[in-house]
PDB file of N, CA and C in Angstrom:
ATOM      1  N   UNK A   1       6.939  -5.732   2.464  1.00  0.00           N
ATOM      2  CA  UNK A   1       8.175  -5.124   2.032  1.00  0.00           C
ATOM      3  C   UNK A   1       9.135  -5.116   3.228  1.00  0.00           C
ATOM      4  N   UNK A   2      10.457  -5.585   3.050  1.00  0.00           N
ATOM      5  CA  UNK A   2      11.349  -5.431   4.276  1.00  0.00           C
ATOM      6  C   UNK A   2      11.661  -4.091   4.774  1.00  0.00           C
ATOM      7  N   UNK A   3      11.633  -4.258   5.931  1.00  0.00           N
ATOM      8  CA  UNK A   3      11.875  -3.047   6.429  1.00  0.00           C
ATOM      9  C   UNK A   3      11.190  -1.946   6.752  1.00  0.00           C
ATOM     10  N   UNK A   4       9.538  -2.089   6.447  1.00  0.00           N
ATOM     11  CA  UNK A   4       8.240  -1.648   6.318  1.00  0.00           C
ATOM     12  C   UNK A   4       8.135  -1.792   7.807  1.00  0.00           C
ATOM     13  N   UNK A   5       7.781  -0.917   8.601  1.00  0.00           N
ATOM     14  CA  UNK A   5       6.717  -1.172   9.605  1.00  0.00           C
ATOM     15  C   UNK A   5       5.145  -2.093   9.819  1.00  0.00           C
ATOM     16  N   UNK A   6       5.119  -3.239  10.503  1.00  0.00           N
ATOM     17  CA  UNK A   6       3.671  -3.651  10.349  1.00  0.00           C
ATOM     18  C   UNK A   6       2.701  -2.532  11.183  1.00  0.00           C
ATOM     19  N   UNK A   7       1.806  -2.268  10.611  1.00  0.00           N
ATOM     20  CA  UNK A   7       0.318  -1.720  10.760  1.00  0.00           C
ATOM     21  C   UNK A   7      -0.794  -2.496  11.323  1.00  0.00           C
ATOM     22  N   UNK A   8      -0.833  -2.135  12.320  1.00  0.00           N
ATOM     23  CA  UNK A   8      -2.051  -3.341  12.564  1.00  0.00           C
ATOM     24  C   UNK A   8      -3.921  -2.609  11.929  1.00  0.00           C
ATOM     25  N   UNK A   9      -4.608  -3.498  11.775  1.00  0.00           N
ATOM     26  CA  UNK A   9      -6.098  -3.041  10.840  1.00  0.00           C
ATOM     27  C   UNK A   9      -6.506  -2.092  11.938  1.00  0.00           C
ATOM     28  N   UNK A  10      -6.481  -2.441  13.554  1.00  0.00           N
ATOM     29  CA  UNK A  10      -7.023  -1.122  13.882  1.00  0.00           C
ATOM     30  C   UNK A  10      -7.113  -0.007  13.950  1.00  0.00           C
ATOM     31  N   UNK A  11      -5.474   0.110  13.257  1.00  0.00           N
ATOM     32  CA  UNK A  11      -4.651   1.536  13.020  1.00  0.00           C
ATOM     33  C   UNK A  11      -5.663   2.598  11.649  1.00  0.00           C
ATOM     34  N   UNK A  12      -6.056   1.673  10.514  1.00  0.00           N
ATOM     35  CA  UNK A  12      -6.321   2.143   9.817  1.00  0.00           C
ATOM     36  C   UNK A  12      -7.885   2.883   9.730  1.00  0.00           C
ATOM     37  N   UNK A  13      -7.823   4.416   9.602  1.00  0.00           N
ATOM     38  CA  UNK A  13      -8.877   4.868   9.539  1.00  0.00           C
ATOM     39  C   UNK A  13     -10.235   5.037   8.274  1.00  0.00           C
ATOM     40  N   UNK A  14     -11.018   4.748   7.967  1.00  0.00           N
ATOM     41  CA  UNK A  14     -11.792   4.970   6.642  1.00  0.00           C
ATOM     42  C   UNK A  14     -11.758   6.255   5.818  1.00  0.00           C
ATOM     43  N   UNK A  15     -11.215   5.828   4.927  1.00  0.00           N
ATOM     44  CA  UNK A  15     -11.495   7.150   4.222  1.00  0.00           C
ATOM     45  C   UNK A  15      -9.944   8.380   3.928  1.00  0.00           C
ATOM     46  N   UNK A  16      -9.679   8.799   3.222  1.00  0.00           N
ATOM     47  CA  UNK A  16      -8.693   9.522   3.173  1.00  0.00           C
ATOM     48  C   UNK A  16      -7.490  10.354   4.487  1.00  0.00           C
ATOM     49  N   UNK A  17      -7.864   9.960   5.977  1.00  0.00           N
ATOM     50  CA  UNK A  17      -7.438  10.825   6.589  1.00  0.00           C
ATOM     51  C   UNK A  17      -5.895  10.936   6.766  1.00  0.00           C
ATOM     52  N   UNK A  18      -5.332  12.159   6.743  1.00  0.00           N
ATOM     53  CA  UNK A  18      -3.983  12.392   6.377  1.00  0.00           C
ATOM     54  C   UNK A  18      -2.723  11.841   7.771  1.00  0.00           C
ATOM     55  N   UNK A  19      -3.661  11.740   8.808  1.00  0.00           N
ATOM     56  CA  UNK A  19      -3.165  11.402   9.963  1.00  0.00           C
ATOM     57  C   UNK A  19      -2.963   9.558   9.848  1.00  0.00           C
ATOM     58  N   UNK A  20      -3.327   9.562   8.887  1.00  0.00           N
ATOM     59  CA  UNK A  20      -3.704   7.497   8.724  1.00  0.00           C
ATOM     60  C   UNK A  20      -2.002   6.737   8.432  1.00  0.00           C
ATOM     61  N   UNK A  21      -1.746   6.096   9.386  1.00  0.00           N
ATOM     62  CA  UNK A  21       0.079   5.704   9.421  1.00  0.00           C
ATOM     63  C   UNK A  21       0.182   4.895   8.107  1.00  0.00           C
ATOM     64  N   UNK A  22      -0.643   3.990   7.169  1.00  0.00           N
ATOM     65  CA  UNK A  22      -0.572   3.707   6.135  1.00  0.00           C
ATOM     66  C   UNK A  22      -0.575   4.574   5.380  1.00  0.00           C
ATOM     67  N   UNK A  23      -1.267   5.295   4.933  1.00  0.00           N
ATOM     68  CA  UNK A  23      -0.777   6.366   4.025  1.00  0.00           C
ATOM     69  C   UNK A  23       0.131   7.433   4.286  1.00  0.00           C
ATOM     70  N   UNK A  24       0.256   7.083   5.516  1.00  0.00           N
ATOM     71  CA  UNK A  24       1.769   8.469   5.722  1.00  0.00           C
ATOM     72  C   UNK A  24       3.275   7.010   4.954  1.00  0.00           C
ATOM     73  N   UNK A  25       2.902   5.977   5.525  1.00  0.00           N
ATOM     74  CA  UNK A  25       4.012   4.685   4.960  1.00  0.00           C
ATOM     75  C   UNK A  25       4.481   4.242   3.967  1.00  0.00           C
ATOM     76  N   UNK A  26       3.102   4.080   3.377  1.00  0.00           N
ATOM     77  CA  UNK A  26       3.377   4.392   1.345  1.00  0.00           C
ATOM     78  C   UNK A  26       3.465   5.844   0.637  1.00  0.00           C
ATOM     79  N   UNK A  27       3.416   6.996   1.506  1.00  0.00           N
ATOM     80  CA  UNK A  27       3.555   8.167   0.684  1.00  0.00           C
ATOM     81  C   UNK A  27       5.302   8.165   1.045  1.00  0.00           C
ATOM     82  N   UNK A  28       5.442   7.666   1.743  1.00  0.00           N
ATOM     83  CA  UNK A  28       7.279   7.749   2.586  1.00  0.00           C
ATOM     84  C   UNK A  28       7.823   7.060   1.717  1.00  0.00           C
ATOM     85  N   UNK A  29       7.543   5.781   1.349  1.00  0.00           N
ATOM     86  CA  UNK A  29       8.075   4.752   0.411  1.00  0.00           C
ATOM     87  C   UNK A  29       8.212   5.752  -0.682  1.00  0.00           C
ATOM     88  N   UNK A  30       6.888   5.899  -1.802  1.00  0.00           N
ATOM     89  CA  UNK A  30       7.147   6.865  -3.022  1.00  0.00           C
ATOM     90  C   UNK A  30       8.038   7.904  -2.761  1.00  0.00           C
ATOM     91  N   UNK A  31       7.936   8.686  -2.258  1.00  0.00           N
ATOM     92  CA  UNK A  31       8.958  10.214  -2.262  1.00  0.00           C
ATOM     93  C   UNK A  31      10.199   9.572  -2.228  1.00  0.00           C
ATOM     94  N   UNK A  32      10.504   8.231  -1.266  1.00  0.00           N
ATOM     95  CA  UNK A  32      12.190   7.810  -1.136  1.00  0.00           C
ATOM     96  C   UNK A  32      12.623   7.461  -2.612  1.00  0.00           C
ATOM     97  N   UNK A  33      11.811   6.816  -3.343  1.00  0.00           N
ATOM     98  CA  UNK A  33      11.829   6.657  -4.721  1.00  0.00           C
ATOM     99  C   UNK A  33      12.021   7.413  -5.569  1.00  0.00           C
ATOM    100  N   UNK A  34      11.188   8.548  -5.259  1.00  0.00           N
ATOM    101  CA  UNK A  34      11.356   9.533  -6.065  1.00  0.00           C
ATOM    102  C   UNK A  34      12.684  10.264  -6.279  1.00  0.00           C
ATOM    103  N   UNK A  35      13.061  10.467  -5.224  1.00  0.00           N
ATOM    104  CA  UNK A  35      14.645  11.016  -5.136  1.00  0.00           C
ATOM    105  C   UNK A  35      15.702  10.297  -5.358  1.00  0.00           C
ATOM    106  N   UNK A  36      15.420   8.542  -5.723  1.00  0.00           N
ATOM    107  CA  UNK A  36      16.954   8.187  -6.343  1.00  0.00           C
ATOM    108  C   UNK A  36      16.552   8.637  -8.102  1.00  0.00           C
ATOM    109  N   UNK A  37      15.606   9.378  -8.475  1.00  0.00           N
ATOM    110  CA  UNK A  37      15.691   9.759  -9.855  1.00  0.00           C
ATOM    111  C   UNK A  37      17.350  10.536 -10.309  1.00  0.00           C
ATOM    112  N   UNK A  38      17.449  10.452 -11.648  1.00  0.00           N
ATOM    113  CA  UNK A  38      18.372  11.567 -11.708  1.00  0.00           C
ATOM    114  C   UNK A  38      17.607  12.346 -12.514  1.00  0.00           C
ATOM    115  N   UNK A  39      18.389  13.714 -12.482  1.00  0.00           N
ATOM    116  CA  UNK A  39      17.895  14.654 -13.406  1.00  0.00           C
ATOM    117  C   UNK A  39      18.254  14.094 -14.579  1.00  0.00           C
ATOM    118  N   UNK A  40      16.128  15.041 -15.196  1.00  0.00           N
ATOM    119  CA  UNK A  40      16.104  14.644 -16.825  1.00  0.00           C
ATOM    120  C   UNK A  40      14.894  12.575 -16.526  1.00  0.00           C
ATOM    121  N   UNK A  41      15.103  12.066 -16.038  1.00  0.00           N
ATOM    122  CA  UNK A  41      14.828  10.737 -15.802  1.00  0.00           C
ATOM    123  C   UNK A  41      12.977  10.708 -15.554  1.00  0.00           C
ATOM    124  N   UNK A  42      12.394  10.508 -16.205  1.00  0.00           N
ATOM    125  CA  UNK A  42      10.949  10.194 -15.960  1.00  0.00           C
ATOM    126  C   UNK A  42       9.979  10.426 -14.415  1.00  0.00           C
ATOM    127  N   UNK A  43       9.181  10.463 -14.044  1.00  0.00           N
ATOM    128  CA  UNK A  43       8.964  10.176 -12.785  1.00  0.00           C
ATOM    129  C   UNK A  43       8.747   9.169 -12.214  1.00  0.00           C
ATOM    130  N   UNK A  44       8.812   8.636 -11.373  1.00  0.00           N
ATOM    131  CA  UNK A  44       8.802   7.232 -10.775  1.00  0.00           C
ATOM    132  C   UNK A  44       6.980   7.039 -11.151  1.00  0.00           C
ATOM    133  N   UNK A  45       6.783   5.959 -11.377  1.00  0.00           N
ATOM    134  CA  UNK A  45       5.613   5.951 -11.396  1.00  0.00           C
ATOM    135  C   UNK A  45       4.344   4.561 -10.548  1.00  0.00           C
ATOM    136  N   UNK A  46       4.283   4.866  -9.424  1.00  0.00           N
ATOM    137  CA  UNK A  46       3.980   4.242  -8.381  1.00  0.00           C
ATOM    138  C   UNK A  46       2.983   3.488  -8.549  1.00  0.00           C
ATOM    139  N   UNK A  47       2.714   2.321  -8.042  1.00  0.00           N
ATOM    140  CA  UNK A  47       1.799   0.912  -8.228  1.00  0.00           C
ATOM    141  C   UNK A  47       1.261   0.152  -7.239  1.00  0.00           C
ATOM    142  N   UNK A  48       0.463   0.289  -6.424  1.00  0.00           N
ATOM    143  CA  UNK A  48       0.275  -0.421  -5.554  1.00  0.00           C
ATOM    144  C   UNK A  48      -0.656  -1.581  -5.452  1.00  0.00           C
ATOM    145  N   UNK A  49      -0.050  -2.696  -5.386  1.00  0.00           N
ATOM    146  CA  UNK A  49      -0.629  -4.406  -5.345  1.00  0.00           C
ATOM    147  C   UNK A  49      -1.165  -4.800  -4.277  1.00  0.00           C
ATOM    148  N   UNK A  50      -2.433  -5.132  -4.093  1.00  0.00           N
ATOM    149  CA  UNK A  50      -2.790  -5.804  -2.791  1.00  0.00           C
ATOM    150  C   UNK A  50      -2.679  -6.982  -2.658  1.00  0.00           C
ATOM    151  N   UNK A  51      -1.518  -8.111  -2.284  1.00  0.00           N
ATOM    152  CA  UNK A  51      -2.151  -9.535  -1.942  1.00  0.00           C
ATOM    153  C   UNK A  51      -2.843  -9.850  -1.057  1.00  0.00           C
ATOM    154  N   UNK A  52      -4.001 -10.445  -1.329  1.00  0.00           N
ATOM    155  CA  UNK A  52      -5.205 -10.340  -0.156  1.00  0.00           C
ATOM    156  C   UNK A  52      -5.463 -11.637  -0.073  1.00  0.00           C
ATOM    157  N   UNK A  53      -5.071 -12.826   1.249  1.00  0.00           N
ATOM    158  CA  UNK A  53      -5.184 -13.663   1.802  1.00  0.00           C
ATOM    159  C   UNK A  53      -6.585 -13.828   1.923  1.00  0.00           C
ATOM    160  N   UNK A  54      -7.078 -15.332   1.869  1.00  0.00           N
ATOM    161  CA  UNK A  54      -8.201 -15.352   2.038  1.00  0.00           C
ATOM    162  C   UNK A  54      -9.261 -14.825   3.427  1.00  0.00           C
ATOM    163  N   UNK A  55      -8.329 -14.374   4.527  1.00  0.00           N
ATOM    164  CA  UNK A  55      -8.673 -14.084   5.659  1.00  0.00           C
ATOM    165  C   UNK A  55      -8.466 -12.331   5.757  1.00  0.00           C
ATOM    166  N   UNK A  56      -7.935 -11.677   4.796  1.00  0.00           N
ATOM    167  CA  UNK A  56      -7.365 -10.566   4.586  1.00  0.00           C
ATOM    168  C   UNK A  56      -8.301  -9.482   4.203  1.00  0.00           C
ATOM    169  N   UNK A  57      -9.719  -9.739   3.881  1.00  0.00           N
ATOM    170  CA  UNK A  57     -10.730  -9.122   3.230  1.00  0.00           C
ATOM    171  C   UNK A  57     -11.013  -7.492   3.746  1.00  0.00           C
ATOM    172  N   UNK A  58     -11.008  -7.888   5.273  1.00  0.00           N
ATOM    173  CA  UNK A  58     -11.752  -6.956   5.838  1.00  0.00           C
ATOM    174  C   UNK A  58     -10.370  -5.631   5.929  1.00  0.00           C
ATOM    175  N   UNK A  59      -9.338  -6.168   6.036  1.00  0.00           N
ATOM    176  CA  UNK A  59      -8.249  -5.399   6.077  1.00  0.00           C
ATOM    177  C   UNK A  59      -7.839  -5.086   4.693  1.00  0.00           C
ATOM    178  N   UNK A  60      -8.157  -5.463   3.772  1.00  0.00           N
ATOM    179  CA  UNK A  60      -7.956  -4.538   2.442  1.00  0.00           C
ATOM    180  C   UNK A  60      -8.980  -3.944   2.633  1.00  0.00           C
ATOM    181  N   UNK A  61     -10.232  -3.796   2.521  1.00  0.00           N
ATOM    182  CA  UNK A  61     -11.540  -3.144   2.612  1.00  0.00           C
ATOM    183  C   UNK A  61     -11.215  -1.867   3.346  1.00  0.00           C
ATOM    184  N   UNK A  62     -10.568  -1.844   4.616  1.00  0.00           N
ATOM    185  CA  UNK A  62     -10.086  -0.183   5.525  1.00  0.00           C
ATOM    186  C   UNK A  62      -8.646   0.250   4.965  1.00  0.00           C
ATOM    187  N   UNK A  63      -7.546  -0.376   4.136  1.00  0.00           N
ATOM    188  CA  UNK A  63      -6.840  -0.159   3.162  1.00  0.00           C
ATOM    189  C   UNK A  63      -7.091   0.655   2.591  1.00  0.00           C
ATOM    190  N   UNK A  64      -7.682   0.156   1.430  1.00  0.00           N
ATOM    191  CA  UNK A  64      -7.846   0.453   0.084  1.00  0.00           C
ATOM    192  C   UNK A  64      -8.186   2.109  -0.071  1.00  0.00           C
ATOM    193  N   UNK A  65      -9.330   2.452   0.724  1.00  0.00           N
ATOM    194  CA  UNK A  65     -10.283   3.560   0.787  1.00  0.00           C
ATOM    195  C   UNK A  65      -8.855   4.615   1.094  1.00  0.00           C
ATOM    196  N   UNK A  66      -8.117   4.215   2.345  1.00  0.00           N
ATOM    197  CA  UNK A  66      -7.174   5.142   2.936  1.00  0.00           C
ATOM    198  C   UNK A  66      -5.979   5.297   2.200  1.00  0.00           C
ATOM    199  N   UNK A  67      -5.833   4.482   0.898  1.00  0.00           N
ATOM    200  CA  UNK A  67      -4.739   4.954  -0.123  1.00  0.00           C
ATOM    201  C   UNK A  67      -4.992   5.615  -1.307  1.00  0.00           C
ATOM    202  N   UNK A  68      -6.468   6.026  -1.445  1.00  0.00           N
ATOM    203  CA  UNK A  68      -7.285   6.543  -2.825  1.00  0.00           C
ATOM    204  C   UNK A  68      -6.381   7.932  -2.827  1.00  0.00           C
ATOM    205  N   UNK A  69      -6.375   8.819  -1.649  1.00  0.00           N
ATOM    206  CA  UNK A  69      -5.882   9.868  -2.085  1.00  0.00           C
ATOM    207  C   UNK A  69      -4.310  10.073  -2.717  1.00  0.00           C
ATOM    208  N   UNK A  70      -3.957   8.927  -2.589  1.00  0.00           N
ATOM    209  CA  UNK A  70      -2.643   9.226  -3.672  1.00  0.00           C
ATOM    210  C   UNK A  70      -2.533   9.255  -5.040  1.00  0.00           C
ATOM    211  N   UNK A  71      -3.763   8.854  -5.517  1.00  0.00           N
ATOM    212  CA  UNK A  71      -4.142   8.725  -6.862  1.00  0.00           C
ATOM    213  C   UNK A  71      -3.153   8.178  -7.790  1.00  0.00           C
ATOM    214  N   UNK A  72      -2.657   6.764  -7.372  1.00  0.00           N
ATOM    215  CA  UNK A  72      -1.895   5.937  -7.821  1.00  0.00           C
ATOM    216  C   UNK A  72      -2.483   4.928  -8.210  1.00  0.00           C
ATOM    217  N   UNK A  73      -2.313   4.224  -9.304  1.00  0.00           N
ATOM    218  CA  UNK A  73      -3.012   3.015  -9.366  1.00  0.00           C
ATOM    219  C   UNK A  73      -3.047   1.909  -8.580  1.00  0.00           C
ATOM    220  N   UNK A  74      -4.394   0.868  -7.906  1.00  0.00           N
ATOM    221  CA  UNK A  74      -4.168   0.086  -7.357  1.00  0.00           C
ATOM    222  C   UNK A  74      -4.953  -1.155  -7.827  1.00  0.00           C
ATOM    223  N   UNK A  75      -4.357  -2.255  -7.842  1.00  0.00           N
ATOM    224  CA  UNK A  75      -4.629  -3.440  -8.079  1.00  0.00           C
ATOM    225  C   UNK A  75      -5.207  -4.876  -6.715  1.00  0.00           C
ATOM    226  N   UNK A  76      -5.462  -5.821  -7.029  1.00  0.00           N
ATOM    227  CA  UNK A  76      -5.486  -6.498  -6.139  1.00  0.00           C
ATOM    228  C   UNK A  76      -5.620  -8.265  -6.615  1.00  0.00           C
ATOM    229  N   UNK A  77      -5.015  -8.756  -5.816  1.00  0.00           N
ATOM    230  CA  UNK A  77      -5.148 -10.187  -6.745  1.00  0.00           C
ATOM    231  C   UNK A  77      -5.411 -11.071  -4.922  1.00  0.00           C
ATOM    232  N   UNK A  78      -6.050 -12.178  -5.462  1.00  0.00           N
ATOM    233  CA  UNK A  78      -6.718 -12.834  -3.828  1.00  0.00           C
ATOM    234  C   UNK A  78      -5.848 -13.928  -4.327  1.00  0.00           C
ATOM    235  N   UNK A  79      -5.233 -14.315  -2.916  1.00  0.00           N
ATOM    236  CA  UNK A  79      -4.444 -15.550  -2.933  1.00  0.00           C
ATOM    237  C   UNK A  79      -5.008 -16.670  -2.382  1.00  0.00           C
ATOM    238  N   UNK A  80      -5.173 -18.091  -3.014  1.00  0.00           N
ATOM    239  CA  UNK A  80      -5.517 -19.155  -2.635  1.00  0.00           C
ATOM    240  C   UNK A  80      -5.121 -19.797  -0.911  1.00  0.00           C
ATOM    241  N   UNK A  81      -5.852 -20.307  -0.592  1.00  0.00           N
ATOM    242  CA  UNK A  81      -5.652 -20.390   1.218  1.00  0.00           C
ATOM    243  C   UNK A  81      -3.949 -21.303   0.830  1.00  0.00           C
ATOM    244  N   UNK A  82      -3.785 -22.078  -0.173  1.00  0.00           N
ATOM    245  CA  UNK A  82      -2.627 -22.919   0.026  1.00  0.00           C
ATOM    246  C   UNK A  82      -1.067 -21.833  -0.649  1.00  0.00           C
ATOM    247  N   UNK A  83      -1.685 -20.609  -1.302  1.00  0.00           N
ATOM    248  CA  UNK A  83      -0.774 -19.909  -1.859  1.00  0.00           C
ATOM    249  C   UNK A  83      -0.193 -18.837  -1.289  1.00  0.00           C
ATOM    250  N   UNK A  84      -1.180 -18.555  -0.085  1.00  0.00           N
ATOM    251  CA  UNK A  84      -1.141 -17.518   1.032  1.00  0.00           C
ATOM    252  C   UNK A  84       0.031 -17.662   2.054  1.00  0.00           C
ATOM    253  N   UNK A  85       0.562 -19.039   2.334  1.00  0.00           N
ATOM    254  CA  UNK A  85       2.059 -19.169   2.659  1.00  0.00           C
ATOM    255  C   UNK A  85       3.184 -18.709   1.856  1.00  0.00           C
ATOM    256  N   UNK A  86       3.446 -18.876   0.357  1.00  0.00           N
ATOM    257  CA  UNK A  86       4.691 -18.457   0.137  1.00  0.00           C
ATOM    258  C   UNK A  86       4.574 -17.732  -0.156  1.00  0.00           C
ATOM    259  N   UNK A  87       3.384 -16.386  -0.206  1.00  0.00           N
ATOM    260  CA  UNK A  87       3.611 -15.155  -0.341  1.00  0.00           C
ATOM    261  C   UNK A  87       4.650 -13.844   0.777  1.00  0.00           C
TER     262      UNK A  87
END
């Protein structure tokens, strides 16, 4: 996402911890969302996609675990080594 800070995998800790800069990054993203609602307007309702490069495994794997506590849905789709460029 532009404008996202990169995270590097060592950053990320296992497991829910609240101190974890990815989940402080995507909870920052949602709430900014949340507030272009107007009143009366649904709640935003948040989605998170993993594209996971074929080299990307181990770094969704310390991901994934550290975004459970938002209890948002998450998906994941693996990209082909030749599809992993124009992503």
């Amino acid at each position: 996402m532009p404008g996202t800070p990169m995270i590097s995998p060592s950053a990320l800790v296992r497991g829910n911890d609240p101190d974890n800069p990815l989940l402080k990054a995507v909870q920052k993203i949602i709430d900014r969302r949340q507030t272009t609602l107007r009143p009366g307007e649904a709640p935003y309702r948040a989605h998170i996609r993993f594209l996971v490069r074929p080299d990307g495994l181990r770094t969704y794997y310390l991901a994934f675990p550290a975004l459970e506590g938002l209890q948002v849905p998450m998906t994941r789709e693996n990209l082909k080594a030749d599809n992993a460029d124009n992503e």
